[in-house]
N, C-alpha and C. Protein backbone atom coordinates (compact mmCIF):
# COMPACT_ATOMS: atom_id res chain seq x y z
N UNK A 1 -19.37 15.58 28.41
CA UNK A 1 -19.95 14.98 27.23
C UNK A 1 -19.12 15.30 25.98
N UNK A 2 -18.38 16.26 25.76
CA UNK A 2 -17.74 16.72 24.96
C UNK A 2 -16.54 16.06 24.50
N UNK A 3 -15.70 15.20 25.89
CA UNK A 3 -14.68 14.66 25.55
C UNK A 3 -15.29 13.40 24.81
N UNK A 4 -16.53 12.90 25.45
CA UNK A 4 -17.06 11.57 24.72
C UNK A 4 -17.17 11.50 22.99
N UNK A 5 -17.73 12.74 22.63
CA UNK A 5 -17.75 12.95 21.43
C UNK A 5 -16.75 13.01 20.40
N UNK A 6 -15.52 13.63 21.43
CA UNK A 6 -13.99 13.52 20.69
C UNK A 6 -13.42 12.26 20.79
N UNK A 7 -13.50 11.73 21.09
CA UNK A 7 -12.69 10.10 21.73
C UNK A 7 -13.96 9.18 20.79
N UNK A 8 -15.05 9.55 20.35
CA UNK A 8 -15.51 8.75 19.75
C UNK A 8 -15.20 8.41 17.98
N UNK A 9 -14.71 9.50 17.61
CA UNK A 9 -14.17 10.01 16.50
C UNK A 9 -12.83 8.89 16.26
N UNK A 10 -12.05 8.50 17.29
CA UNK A 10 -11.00 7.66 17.64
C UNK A 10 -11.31 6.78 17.35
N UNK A 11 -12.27 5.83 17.92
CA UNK A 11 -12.78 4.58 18.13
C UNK A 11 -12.05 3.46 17.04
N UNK A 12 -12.25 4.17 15.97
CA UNK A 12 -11.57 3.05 14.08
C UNK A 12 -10.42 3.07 14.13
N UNK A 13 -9.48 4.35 14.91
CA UNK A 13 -8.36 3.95 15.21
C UNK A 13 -7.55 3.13 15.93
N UNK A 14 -8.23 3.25 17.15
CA UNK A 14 -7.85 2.38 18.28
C UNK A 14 -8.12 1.28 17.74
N UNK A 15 -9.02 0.75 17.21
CA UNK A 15 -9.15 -0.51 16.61
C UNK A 15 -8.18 -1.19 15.88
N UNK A 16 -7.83 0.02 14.41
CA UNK A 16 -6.57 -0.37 13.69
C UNK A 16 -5.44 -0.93 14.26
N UNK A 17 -5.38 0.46 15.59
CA UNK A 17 -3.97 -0.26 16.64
C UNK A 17 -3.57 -1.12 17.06
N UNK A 18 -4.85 -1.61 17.74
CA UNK A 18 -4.98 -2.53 18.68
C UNK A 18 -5.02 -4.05 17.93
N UNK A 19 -5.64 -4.02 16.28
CA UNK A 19 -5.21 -4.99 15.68
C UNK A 19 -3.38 -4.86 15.02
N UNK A 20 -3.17 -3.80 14.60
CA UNK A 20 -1.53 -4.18 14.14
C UNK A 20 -0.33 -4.43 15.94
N UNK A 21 -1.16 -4.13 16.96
CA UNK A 21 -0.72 -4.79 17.86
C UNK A 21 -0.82 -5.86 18.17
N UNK A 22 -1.61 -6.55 17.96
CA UNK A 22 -1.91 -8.23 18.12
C UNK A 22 -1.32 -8.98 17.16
N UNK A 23 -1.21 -8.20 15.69
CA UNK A 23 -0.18 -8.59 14.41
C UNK A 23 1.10 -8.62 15.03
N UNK A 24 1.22 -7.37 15.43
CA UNK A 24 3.20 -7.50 15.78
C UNK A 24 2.99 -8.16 16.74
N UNK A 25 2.36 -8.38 18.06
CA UNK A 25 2.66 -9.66 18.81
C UNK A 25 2.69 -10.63 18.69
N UNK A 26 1.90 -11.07 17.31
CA UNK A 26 1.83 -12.43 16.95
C UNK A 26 3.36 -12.67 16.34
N UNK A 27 4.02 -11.93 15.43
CA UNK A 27 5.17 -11.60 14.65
C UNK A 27 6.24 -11.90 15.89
N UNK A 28 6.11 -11.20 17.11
CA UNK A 28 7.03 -11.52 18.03
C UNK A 28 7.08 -13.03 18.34
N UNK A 29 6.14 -13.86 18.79
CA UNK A 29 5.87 -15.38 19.15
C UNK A 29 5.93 -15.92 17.46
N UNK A 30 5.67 -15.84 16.31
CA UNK A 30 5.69 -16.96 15.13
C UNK A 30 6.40 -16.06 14.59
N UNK A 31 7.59 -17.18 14.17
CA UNK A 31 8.52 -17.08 12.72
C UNK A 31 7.61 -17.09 11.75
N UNK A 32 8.29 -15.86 10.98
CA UNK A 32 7.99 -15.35 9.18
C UNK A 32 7.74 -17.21 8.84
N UNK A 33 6.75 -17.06 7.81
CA UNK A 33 6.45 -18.21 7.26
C UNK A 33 5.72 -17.72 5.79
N UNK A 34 5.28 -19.00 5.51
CA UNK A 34 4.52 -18.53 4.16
C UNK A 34 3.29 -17.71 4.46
N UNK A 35 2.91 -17.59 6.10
CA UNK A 35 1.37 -17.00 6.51
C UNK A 35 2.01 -15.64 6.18
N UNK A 36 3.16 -14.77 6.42
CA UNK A 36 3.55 -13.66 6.15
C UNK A 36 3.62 -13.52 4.73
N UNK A 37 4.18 -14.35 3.84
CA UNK A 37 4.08 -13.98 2.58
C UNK A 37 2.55 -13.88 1.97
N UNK A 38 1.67 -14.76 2.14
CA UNK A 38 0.21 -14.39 1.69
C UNK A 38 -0.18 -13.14 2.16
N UNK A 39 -0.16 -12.99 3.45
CA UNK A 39 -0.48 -11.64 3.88
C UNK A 39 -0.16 -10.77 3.19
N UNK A 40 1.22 -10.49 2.35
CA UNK A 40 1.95 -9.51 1.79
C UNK A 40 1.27 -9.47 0.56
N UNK A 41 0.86 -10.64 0.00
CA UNK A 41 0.85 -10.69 -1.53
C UNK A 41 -0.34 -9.17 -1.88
N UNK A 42 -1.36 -9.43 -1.40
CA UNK A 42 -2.47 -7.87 -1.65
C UNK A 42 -1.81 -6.86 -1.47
N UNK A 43 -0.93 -6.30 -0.91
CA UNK A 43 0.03 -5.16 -0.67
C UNK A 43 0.84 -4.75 -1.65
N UNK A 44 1.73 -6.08 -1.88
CA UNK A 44 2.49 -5.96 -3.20
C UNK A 44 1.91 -6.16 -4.28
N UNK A 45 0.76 -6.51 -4.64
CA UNK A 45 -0.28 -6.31 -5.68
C UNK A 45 -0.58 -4.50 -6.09
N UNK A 46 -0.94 -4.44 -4.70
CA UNK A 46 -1.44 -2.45 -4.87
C UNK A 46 -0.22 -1.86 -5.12
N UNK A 47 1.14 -2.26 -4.50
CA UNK A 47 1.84 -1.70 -4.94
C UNK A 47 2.52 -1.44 -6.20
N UNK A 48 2.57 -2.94 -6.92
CA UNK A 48 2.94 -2.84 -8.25
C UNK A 48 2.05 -2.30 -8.90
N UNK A 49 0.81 -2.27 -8.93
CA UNK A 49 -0.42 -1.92 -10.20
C UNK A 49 -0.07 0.01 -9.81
N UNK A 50 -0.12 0.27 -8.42
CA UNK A 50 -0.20 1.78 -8.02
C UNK A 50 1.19 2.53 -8.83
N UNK A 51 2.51 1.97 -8.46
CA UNK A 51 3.52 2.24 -9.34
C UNK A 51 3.17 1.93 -10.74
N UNK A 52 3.21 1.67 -11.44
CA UNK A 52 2.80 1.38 -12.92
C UNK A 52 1.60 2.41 -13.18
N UNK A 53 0.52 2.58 -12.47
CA UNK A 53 -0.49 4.12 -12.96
C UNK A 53 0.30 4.86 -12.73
N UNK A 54 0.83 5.27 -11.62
CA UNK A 54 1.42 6.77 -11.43
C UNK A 54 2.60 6.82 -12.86
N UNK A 55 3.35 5.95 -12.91
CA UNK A 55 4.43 6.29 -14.13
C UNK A 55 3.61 6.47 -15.16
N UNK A 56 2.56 6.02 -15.61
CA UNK A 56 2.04 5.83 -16.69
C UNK A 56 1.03 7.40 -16.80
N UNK A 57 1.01 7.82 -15.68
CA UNK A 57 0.26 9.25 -15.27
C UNK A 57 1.47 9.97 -16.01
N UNK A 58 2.71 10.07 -15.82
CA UNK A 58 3.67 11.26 -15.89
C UNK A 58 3.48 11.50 -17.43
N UNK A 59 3.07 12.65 -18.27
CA UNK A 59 2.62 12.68 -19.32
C UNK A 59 4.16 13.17 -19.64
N UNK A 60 4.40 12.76 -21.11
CA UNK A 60 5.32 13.14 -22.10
C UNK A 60 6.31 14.44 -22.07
N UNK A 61 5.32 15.39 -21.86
CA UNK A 61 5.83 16.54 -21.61
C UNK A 61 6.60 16.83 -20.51
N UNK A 62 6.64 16.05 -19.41
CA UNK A 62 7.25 16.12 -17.74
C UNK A 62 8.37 15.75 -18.01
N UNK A 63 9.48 16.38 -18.30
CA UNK A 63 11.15 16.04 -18.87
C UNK A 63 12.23 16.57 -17.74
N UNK A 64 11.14 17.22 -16.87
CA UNK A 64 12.69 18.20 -15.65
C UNK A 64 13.24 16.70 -14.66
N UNK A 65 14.21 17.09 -13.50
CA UNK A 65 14.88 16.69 -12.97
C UNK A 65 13.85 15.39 -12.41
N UNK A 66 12.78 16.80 -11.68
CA UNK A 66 12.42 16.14 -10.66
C UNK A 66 11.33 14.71 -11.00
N UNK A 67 10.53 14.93 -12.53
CA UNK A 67 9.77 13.74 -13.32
C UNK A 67 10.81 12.84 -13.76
N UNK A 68 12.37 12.98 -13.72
CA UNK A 68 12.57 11.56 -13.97
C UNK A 68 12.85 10.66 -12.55
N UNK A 69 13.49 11.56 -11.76
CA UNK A 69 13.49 11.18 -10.16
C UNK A 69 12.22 10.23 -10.09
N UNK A 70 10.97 10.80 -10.54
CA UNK A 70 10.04 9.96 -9.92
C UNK A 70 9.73 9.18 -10.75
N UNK A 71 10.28 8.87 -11.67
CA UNK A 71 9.37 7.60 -12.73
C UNK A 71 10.95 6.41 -12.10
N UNK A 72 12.01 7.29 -12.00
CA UNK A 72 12.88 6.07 -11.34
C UNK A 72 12.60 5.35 -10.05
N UNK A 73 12.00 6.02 -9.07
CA UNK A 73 11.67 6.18 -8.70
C UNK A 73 10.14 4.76 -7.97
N UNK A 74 9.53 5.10 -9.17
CA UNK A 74 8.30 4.29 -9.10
C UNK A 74 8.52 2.99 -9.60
N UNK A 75 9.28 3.28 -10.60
CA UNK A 75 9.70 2.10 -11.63
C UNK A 75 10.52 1.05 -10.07
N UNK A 76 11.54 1.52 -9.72
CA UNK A 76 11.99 0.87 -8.82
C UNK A 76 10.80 0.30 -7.54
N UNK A 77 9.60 0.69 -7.00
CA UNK A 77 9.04 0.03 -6.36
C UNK A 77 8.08 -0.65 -6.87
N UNK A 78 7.85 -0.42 -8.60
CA UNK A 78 6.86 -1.33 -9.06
C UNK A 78 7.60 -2.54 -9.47
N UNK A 79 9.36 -2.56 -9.86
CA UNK A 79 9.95 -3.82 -10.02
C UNK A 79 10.55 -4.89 -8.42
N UNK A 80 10.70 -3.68 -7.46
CA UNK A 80 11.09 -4.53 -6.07
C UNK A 80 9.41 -5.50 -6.29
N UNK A 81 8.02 -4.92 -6.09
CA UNK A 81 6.66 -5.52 -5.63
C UNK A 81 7.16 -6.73 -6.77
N UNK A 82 7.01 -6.62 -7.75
CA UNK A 82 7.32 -7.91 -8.49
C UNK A 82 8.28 -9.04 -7.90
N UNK A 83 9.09 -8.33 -7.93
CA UNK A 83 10.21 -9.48 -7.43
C UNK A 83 10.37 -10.00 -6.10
N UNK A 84 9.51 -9.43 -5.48
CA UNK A 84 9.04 -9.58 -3.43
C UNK A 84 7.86 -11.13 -4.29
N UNK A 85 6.56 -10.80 -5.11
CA UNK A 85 5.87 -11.57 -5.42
C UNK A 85 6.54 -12.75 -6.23
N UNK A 86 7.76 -12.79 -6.88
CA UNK A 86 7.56 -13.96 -7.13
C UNK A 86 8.56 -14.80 -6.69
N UNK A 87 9.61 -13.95 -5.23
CA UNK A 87 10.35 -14.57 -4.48
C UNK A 87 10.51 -15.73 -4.08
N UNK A 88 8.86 -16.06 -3.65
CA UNK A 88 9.21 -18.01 -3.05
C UNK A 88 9.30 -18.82 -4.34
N UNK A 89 9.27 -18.99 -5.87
CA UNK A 89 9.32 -20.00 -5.96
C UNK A 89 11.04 -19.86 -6.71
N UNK A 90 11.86 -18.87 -6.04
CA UNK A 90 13.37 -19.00 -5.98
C UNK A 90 14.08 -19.36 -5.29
N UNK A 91 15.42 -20.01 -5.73
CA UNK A 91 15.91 -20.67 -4.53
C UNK A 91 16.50 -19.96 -3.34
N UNK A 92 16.78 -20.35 -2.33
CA UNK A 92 17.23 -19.65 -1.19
C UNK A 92 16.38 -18.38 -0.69
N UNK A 93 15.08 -18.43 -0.42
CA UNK A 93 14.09 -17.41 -0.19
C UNK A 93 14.00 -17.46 1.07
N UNK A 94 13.84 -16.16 1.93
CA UNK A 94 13.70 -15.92 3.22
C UNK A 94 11.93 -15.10 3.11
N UNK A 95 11.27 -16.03 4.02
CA UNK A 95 10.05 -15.09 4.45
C UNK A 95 10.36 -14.14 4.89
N UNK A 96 9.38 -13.06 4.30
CA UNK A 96 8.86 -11.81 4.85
C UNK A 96 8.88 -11.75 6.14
N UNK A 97 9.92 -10.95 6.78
CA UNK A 97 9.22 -10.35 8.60
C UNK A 97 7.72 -10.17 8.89
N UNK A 98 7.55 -9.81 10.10
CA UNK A 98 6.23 -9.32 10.17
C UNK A 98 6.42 -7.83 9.70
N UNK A 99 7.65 -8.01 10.36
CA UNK A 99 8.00 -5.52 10.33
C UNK A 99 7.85 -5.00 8.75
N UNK A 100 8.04 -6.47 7.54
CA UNK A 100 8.52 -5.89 6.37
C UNK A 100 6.77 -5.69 5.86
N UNK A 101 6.15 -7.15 6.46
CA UNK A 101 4.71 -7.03 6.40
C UNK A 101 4.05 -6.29 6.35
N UNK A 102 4.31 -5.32 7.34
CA UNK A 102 3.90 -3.80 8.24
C UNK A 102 3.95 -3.01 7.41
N UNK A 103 5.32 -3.14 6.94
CA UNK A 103 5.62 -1.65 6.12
C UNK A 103 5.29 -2.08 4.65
N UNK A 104 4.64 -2.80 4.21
CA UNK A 104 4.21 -2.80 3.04
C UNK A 104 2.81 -2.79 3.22
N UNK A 105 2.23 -2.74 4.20
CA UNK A 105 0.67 -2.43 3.91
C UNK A 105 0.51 -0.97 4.48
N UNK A 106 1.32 -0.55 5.09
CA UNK A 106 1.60 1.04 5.11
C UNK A 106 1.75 2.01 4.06
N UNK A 107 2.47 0.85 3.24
CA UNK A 107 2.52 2.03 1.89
C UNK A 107 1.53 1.65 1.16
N UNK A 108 0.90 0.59 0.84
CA UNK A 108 0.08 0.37 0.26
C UNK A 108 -1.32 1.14 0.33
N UNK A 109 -1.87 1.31 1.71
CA UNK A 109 -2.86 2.16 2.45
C UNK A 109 -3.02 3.30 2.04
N UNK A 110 -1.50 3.80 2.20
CA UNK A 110 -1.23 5.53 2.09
C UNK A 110 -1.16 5.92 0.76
N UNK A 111 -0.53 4.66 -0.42
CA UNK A 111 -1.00 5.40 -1.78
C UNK A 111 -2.23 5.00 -2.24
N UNK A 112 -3.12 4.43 -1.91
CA UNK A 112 -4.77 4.49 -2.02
C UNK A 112 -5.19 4.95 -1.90
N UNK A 113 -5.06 5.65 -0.32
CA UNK A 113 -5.70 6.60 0.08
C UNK A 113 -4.89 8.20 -0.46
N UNK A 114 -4.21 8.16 -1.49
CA UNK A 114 -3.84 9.43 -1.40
C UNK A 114 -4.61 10.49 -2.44
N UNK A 115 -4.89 11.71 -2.37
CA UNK A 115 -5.92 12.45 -3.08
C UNK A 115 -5.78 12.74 -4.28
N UNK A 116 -6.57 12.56 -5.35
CA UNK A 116 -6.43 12.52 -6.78
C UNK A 116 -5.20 11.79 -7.23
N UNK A 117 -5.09 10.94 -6.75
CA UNK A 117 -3.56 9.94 -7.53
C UNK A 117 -4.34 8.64 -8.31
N UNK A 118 -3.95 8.12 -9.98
CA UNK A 118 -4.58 7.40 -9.91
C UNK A 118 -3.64 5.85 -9.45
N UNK A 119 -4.86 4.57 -9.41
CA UNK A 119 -5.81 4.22 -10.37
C UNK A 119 -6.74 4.32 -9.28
N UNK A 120 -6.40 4.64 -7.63
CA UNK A 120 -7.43 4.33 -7.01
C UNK A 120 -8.58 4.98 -6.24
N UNK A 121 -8.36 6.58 -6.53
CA UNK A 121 -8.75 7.40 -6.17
C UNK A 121 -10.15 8.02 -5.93
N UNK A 122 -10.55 7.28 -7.25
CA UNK A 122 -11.60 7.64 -8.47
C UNK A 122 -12.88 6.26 -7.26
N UNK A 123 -12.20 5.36 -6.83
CA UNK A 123 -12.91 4.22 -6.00
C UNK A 123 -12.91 4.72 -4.98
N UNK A 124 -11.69 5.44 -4.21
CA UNK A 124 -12.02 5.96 -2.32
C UNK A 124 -13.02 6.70 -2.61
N UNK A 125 -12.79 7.87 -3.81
CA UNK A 125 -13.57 9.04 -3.04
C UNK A 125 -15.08 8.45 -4.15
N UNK A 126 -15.44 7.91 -4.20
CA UNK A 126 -17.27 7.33 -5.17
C UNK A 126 -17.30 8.06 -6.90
N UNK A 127 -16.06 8.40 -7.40
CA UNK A 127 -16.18 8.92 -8.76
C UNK A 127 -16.75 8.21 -9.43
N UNK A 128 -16.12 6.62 -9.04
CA UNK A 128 -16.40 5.70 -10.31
C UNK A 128 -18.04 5.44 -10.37
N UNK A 129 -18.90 5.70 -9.08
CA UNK A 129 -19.93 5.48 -9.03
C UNK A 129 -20.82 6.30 -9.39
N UNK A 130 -20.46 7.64 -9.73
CA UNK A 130 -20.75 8.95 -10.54
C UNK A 130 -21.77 8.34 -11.80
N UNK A 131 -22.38 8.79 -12.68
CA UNK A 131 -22.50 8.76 -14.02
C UNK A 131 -21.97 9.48 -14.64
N UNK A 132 -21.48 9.01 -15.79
CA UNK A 132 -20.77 9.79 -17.17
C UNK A 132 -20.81 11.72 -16.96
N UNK A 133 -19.85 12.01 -16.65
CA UNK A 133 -19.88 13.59 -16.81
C UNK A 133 -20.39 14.61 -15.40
N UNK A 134 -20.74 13.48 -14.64
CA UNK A 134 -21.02 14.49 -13.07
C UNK A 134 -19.51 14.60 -12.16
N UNK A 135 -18.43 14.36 -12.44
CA UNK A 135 -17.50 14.25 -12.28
C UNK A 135 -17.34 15.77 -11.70
């Protein structure tokens, strides 16, 4: 009974899997199209708005090596998300892979979900649903 209980804990995963497996199989049988670029667009949305809080987080005072590393850093994946979004209506545009698909809702996921980072943090973990000052 014990293993049931551990393997049940799994269950949301296997799910996740088993859908980005049916994604990449689909990716294997259909050429990148515009269905890959819509897919992308919410990804590269979180990504640009998520880059732009975090730089906008690095307060004034953060002047060492390693705070400009990361505002270059961010700055660079909040201007790639832009320029991924407004790719198709330029000329000579190649759809999105499925793999590039992949890896942009990977990062997207992982800086949402990451702990006290803003803008989105404050929404995973129920802050925003707090009242004024129970924070």
């Amino acid at each position: 009974m014990g293993i049931l209980k551990r393997l049940k804990k799994h269950i949301p995963l296997a799910g996740v899997l088993a859908g980005l497996g049916a994604l990449y199989a689909t990716g294997v049988i259909t050429e990148p199209s515009c269905l890959t670029y819509l897919m992308q667009v919410p990804a590269l949305l979180i990504l640009s708005f998520t880059a732009l809080a975090r730089v906008n987080d690095i307060g004034p005072e953060r002047t060492g090596w390693i705070w400009q590393w990361r505002r270059v850093g961010l700055s660079l994946v909040g201007v790639a998300s832009v320029s991924l979004l407004a790719a198709p209506f330029v000329e000579d545009y190649y759809w999105p892979s499925w793999k590039v698909l992949l890896l942009s809702w990977g990062f997207a996921l992982s800086w949402i979900s990451t702990p006290g980072m803003p803008p989105w943090w404050k929404y995973v973990s129920g802050e925003a649903k707090l009242p004024k000052g129970m924070t």
